[in-house]
PDB file of N, CA and C in Angstrom:
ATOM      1  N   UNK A   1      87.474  32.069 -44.787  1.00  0.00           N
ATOM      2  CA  UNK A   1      88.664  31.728 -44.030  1.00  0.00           C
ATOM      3  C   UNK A   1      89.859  31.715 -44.975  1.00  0.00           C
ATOM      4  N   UNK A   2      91.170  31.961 -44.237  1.00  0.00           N
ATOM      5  CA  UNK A   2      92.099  32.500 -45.189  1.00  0.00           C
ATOM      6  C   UNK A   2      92.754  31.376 -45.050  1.00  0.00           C
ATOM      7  N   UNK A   3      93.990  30.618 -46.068  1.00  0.00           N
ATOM      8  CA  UNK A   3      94.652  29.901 -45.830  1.00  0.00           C
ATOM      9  C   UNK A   3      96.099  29.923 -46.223  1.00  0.00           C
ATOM     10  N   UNK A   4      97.028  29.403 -45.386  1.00  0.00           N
ATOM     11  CA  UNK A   4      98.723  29.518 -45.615  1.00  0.00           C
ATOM     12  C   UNK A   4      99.078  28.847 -46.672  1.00  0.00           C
ATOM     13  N   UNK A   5     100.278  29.628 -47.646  1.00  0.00           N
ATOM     14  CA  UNK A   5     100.443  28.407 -48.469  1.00  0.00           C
ATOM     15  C   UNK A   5     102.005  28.527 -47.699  1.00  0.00           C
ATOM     16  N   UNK A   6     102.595  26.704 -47.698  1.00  0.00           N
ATOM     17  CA  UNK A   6     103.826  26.717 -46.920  1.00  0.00           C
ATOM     18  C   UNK A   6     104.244  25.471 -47.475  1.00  0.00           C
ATOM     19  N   UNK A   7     105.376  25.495 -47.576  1.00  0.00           N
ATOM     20  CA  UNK A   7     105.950  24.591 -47.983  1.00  0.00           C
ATOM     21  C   UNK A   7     107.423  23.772 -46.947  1.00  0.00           C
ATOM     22  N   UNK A   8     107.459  22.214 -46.929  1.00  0.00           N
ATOM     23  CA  UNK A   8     108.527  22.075 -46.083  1.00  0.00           C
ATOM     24  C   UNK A   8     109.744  22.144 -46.967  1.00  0.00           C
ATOM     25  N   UNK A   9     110.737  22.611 -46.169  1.00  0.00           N
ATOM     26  CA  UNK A   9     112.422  23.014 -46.636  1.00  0.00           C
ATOM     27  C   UNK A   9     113.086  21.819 -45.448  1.00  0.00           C
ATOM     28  N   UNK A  10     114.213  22.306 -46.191  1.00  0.00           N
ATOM     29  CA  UNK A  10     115.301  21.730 -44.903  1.00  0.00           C
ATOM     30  C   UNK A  10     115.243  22.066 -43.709  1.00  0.00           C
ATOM     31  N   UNK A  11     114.710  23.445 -43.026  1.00  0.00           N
ATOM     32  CA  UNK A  11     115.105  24.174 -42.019  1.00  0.00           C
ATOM     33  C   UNK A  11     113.544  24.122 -41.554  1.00  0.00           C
ATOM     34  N   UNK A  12     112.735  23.299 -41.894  1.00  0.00           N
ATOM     35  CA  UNK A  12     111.371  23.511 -41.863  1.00  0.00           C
ATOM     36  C   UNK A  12     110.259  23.992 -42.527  1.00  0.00           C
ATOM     37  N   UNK A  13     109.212  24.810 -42.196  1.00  0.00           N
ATOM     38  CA  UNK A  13     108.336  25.686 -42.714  1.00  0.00           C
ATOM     39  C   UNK A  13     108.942  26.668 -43.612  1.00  0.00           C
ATOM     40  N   UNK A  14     108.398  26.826 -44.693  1.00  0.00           N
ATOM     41  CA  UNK A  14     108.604  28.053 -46.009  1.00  0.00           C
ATOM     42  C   UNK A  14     107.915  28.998 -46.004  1.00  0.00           C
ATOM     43  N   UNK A  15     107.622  30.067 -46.051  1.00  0.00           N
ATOM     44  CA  UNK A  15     106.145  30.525 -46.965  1.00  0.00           C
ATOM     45  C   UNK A  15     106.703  30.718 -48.348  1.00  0.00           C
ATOM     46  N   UNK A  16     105.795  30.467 -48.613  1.00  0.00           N
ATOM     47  CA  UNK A  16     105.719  31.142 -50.264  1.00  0.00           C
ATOM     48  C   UNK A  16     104.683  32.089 -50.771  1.00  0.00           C
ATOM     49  N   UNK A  17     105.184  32.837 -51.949  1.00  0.00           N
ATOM     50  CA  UNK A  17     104.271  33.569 -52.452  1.00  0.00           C
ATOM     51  C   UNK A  17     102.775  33.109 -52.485  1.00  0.00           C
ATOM     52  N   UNK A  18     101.333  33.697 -52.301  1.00  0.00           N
ATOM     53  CA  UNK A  18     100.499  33.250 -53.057  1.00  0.00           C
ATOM     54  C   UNK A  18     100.017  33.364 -54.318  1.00  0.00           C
ATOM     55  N   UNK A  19     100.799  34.347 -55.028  1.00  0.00           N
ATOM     56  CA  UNK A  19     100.696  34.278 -56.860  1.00  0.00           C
ATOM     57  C   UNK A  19     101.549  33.269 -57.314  1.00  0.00           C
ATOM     58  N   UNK A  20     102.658  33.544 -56.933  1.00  0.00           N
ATOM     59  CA  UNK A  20     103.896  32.693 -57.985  1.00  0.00           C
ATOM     60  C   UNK A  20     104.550  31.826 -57.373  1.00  0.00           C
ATOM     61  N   UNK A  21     104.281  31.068 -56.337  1.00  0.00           N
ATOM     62  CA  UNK A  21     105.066  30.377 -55.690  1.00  0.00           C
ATOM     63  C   UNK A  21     106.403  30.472 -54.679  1.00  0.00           C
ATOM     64  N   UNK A  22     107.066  31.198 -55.123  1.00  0.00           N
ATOM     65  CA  UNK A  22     108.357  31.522 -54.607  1.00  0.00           C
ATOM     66  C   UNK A  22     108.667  31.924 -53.148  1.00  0.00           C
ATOM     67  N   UNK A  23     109.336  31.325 -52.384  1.00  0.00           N
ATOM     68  CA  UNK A  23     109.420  31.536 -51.451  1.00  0.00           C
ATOM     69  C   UNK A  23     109.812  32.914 -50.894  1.00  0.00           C
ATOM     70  N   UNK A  24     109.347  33.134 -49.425  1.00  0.00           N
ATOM     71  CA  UNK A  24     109.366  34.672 -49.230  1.00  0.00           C
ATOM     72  C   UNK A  24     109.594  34.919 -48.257  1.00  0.00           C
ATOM     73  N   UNK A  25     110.562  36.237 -47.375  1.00  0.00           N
ATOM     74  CA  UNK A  25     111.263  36.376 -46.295  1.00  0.00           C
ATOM     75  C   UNK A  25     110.524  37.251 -45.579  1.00  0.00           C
ATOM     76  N   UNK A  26     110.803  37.715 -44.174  1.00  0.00           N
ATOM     77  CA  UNK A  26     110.198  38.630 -43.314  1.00  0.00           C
ATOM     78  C   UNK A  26     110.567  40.175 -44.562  1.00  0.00           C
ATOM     79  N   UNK A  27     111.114  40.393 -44.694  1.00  0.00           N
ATOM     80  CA  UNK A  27     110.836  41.775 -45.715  1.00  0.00           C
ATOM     81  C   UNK A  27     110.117  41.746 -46.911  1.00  0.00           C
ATOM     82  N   UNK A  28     109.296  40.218 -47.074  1.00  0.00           N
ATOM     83  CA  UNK A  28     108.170  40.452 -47.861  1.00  0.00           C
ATOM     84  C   UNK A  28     107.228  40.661 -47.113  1.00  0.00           C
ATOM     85  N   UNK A  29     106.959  39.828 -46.153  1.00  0.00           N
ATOM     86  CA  UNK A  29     106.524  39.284 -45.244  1.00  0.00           C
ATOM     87  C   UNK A  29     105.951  41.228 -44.549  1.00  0.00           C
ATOM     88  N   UNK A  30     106.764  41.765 -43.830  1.00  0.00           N
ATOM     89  CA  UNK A  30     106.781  43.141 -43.310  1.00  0.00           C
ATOM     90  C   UNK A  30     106.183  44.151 -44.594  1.00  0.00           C
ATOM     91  N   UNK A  31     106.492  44.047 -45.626  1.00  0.00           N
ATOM     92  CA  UNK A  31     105.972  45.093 -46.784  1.00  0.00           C
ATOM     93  C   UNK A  31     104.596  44.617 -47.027  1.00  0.00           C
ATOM     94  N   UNK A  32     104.066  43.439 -46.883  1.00  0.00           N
ATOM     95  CA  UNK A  32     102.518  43.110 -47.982  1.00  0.00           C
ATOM     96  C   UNK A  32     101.557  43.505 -46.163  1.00  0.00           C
ATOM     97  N   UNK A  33     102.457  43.264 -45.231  1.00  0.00           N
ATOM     98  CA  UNK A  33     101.324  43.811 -43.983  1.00  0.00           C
ATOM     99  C   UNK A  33     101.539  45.485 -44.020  1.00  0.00           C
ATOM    100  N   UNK A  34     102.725  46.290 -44.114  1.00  0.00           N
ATOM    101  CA  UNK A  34     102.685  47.303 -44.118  1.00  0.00           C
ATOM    102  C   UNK A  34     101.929  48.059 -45.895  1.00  0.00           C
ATOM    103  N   UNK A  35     101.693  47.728 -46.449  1.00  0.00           N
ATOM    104  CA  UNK A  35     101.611  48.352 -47.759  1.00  0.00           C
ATOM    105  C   UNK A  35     100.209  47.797 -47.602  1.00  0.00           C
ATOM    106  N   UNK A  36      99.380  46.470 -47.467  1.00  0.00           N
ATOM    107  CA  UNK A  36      98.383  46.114 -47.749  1.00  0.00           C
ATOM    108  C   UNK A  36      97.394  45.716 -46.560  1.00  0.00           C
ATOM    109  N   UNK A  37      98.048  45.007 -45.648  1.00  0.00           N
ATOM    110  CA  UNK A  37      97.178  44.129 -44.675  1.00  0.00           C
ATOM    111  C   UNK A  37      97.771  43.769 -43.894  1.00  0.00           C
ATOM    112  N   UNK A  38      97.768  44.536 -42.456  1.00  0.00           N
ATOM    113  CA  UNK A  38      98.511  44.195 -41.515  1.00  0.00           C
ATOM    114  C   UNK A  38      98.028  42.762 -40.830  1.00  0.00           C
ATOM    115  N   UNK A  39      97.027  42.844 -41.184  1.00  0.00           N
ATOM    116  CA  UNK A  39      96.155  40.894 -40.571  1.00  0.00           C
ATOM    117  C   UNK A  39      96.673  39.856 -41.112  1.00  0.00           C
ATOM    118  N   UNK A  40      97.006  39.998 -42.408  1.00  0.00           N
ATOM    119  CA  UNK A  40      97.651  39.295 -43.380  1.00  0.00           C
ATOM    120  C   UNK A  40      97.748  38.113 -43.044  1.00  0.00           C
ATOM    121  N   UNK A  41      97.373  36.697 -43.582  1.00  0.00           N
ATOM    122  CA  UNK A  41      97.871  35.328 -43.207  1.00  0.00           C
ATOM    123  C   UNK A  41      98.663  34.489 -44.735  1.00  0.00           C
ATOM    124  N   UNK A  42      98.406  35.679 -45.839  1.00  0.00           N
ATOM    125  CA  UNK A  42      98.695  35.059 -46.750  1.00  0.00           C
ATOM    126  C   UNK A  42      99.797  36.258 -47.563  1.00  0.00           C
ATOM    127  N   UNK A  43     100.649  36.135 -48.627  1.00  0.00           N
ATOM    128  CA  UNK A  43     101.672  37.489 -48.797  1.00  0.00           C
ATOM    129  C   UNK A  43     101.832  37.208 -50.494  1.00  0.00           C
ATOM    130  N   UNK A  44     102.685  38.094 -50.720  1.00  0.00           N
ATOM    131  CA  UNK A  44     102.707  38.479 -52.033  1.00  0.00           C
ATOM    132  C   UNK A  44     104.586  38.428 -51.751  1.00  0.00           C
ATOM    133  N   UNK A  45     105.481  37.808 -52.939  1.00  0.00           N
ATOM    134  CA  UNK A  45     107.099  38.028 -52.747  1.00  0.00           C
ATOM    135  C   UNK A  45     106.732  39.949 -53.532  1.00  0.00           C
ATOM    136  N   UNK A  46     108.300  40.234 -53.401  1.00  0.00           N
ATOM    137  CA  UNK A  46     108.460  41.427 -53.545  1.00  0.00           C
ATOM    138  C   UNK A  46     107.932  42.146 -54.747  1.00  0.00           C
ATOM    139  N   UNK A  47     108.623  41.063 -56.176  1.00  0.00           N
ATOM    140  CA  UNK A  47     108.040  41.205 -57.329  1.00  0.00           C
ATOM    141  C   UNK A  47     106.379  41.352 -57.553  1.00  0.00           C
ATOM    142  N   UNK A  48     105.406  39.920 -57.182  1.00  0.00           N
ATOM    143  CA  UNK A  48     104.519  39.996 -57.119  1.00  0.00           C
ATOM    144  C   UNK A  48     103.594  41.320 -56.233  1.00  0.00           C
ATOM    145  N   UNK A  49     104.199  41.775 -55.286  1.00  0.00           N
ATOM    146  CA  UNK A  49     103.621  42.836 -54.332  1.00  0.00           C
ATOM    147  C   UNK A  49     103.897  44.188 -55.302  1.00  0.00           C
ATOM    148  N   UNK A  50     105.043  44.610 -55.875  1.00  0.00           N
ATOM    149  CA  UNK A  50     104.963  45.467 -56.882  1.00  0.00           C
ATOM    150  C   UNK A  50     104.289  45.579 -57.819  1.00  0.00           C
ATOM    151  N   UNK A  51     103.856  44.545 -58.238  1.00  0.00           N
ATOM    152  CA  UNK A  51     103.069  43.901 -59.974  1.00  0.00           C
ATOM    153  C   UNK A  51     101.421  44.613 -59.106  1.00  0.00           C
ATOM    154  N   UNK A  52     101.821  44.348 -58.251  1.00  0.00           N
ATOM    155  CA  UNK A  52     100.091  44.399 -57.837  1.00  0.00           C
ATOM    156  C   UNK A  52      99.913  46.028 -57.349  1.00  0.00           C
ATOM    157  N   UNK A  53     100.746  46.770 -57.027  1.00  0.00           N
ATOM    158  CA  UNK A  53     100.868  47.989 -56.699  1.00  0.00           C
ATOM    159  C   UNK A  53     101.039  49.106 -58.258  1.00  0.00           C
ATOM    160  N   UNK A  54     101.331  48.187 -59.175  1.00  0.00           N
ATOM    161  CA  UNK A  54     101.604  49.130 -59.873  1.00  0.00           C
ATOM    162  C   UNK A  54     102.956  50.098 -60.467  1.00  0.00           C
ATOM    163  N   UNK A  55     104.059  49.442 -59.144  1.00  0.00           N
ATOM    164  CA  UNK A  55     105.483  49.745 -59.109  1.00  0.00           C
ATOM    165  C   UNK A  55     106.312  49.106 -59.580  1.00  0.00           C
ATOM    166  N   UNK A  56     107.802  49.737 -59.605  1.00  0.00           N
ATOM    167  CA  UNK A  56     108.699  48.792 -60.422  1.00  0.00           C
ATOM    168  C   UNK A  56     109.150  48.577 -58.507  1.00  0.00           C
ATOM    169  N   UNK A  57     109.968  47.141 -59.097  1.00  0.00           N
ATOM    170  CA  UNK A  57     110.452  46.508 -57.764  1.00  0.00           C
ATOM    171  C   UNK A  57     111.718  47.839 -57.147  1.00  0.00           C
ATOM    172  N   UNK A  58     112.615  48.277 -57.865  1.00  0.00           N
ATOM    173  CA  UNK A  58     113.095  48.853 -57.555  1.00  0.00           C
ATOM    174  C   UNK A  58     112.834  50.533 -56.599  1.00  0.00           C
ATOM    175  N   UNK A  59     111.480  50.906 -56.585  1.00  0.00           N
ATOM    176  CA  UNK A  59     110.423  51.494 -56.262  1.00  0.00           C
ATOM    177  C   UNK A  59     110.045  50.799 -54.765  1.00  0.00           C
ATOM    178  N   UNK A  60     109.319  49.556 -54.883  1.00  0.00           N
ATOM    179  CA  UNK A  60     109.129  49.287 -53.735  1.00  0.00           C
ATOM    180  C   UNK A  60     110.154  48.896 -52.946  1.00  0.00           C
ATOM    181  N   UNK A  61     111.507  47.901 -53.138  1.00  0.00           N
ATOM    182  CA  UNK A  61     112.530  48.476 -52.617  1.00  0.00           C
ATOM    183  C   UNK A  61     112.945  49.733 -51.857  1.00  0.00           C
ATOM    184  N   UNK A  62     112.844  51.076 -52.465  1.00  0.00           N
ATOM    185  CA  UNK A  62     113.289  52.067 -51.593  1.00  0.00           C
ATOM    186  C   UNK A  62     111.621  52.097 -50.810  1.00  0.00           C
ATOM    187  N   UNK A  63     110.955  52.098 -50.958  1.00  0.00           N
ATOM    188  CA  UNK A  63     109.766  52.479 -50.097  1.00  0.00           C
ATOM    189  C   UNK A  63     110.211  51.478 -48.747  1.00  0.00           C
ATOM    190  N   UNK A  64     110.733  50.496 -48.777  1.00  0.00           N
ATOM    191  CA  UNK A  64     110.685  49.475 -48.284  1.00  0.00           C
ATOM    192  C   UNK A  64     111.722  50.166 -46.896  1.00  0.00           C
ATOM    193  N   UNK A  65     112.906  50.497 -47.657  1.00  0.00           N
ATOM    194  CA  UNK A  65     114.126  50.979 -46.962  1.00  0.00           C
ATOM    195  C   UNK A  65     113.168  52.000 -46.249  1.00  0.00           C
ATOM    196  N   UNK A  66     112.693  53.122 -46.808  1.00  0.00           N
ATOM    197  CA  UNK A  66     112.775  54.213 -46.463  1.00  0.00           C
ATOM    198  C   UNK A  66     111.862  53.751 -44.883  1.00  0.00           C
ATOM    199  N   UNK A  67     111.018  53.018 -44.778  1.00  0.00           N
ATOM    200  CA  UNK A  67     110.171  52.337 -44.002  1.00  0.00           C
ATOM    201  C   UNK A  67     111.386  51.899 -42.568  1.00  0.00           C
ATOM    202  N   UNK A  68     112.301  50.969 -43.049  1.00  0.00           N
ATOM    203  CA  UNK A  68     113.545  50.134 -42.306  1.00  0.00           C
ATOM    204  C   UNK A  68     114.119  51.534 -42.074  1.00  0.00           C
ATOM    205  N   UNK A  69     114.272  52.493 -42.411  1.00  0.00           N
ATOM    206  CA  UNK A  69     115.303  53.133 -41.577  1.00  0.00           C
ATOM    207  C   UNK A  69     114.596  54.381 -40.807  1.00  0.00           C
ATOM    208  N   UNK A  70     113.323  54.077 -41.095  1.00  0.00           N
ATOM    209  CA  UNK A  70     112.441  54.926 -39.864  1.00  0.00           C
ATOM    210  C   UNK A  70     112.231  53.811 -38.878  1.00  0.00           C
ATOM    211  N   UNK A  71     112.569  53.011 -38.927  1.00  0.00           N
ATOM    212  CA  UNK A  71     112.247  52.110 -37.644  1.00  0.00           C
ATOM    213  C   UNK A  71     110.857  51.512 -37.385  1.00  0.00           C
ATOM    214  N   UNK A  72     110.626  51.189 -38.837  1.00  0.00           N
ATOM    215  CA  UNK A  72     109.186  49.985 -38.860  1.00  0.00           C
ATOM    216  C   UNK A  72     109.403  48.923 -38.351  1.00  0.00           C
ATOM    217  N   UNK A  73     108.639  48.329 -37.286  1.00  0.00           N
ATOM    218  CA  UNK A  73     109.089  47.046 -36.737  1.00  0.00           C
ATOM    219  C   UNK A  73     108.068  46.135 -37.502  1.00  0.00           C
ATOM    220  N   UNK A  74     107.197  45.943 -38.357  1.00  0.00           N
ATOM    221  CA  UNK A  74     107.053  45.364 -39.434  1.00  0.00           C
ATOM    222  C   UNK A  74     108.013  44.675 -40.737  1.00  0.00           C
ATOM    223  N   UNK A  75     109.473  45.314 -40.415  1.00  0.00           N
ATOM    224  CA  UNK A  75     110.848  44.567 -41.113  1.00  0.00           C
ATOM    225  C   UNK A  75     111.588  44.675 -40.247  1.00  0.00           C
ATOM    226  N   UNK A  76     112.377  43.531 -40.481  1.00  0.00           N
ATOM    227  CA  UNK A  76     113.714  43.112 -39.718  1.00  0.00           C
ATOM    228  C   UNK A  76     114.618  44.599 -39.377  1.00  0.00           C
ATOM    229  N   UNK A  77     115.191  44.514 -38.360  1.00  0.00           N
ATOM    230  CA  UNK A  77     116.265  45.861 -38.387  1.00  0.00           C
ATOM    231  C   UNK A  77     117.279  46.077 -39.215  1.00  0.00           C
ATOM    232  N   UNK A  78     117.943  47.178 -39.928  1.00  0.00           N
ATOM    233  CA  UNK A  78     119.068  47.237 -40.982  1.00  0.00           C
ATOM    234  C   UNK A  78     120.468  46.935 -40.086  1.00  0.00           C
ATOM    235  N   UNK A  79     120.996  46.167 -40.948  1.00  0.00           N
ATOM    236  CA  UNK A  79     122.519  45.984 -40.836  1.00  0.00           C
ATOM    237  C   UNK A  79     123.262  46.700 -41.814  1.00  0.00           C
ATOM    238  N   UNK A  80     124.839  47.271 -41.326  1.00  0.00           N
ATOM    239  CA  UNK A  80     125.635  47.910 -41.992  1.00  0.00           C
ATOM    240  C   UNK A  80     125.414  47.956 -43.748  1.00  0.00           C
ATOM    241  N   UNK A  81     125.053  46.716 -44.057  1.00  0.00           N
ATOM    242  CA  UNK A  81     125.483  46.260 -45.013  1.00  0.00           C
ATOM    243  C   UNK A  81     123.637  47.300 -46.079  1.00  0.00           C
ATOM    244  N   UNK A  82     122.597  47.089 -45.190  1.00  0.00           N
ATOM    245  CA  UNK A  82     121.716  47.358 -45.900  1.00  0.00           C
ATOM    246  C   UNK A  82     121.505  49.018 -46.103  1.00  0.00           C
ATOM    247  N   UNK A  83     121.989  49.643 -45.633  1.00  0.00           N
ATOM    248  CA  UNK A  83     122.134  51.367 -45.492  1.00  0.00           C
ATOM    249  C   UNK A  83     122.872  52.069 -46.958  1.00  0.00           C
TER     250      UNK A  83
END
Protein backbone atom coordinates (compact mmCIF):
# COMPACT_ATOMS: atom_id res chain seq x y z
CA UNK A 1 0.00 0.00 0.00
CA UNK A 2 1.18 3.34 -1.08
CA UNK A 3 1.23 6.29 1.16
CA UNK A 4 0.82 10.35 0.84
CA UNK A 5 3.35 12.39 2.18
CA UNK A 6 1.40 15.89 2.99
CA UNK A 7 1.96 18.37 4.92
CA UNK A 8 -0.47 21.17 6.59
CA UNK A 9 0.14 24.91 5.17
CA UNK A 10 -1.90 27.84 5.63
CA UNK A 11 -4.25 27.10 2.76
CA UNK A 12 -4.41 23.51 3.96
CA UNK A 13 -3.07 20.24 2.49
CA UNK A 14 0.62 20.35 0.77
CA UNK A 15 2.11 17.61 -1.06
CA UNK A 16 5.48 17.30 -0.97
CA UNK A 17 8.14 15.64 -2.69
CA UNK A 18 8.78 12.00 -1.67
CA UNK A 19 12.71 12.27 -1.98
CA UNK A 20 13.40 15.73 -0.74
CA UNK A 21 10.67 17.09 0.89
CA UNK A 22 9.73 20.11 -0.95
CA UNK A 23 6.60 20.96 -1.72
CA UNK A 24 5.03 20.30 -5.16
CA UNK A 25 2.43 21.74 -7.67
CA UNK A 26 -0.02 20.18 -10.24
CA UNK A 27 2.92 20.48 -12.94
CA UNK A 28 4.85 18.18 -10.83
CA UNK A 29 2.11 16.57 -9.93
CA UNK A 30 0.95 16.13 -14.07
CA UNK A 31 4.76 15.25 -15.19
CA UNK A 32 5.66 12.21 -12.49
CA UNK A 33 1.91 10.68 -13.73
CA UNK A 34 2.68 11.51 -17.31
CA UNK A 35 6.48 10.51 -17.47
CA UNK A 36 6.14 7.66 -14.79
CA UNK A 37 2.78 6.59 -13.25
CA UNK A 38 -0.35 7.70 -14.12
CA UNK A 39 -1.84 5.81 -10.72
CA UNK A 40 0.55 7.70 -8.88
CA UNK A 41 -0.39 8.50 -5.10
CA UNK A 42 3.01 9.57 -4.31
CA UNK A 43 5.39 12.26 -6.76
CA UNK A 44 8.73 13.33 -7.28
CA UNK A 45 9.20 17.78 -7.40
CA UNK A 46 10.60 18.66 -10.76
CA UNK A 47 14.28 18.51 -9.78
CA UNK A 48 13.95 15.20 -8.08
CA UNK A 49 11.80 13.72 -11.22
CA UNK A 50 14.77 14.80 -13.50
CA UNK A 51 17.55 13.36 -11.11
CA UNK A 52 15.65 10.22 -11.52
CA UNK A 53 15.20 10.38 -15.33
CA UNK A 54 18.51 11.12 -15.96
CA UNK A 55 17.76 14.81 -17.32
CA UNK A 56 18.77 18.21 -16.66
CA UNK A 57 15.67 20.12 -15.22
CA UNK A 58 15.83 22.36 -17.95
CA UNK A 59 15.16 19.25 -20.33
CA UNK A 60 12.29 18.15 -18.45
CA UNK A 61 10.94 21.57 -18.42
CA UNK A 62 10.60 21.71 -22.21
CA UNK A 63 9.33 18.09 -22.33
CA UNK A 64 6.94 19.33 -19.90
CA UNK A 65 5.83 22.42 -22.15
CA UNK A 66 6.01 20.58 -25.17
CA UNK A 67 3.31 18.14 -23.40
CA UNK A 68 1.12 21.70 -22.11
CA UNK A 69 0.93 22.94 -25.43
CA UNK A 70 -0.32 19.74 -27.04
CA UNK A 71 -3.03 19.84 -24.69
CA UNK A 72 -2.16 17.21 -21.92
CA UNK A 73 -4.81 17.42 -19.45
CA UNK A 74 -2.43 15.83 -16.99
CA UNK A 75 -1.05 19.79 -16.51
CA UNK A 76 -2.79 22.76 -15.81
CA UNK A 77 -3.64 24.78 -19.13
CA UNK A 78 -0.91 27.50 -20.43
CA UNK A 79 -1.41 31.08 -19.79
CA UNK A 80 0.01 33.94 -21.93
CA UNK A 81 2.65 34.22 -19.74
CA UNK A 82 3.85 30.39 -20.04
CA UNK A 83 4.22 30.18 -24.07
Amino acid sequence: MQTVSVSLGEAGVTMVCEACGKPIDSIDIGAYRKLIDKSAKVYLCRACLAERLGWTCDYLDGVILMYRKRGCTLFPPLSDSDV
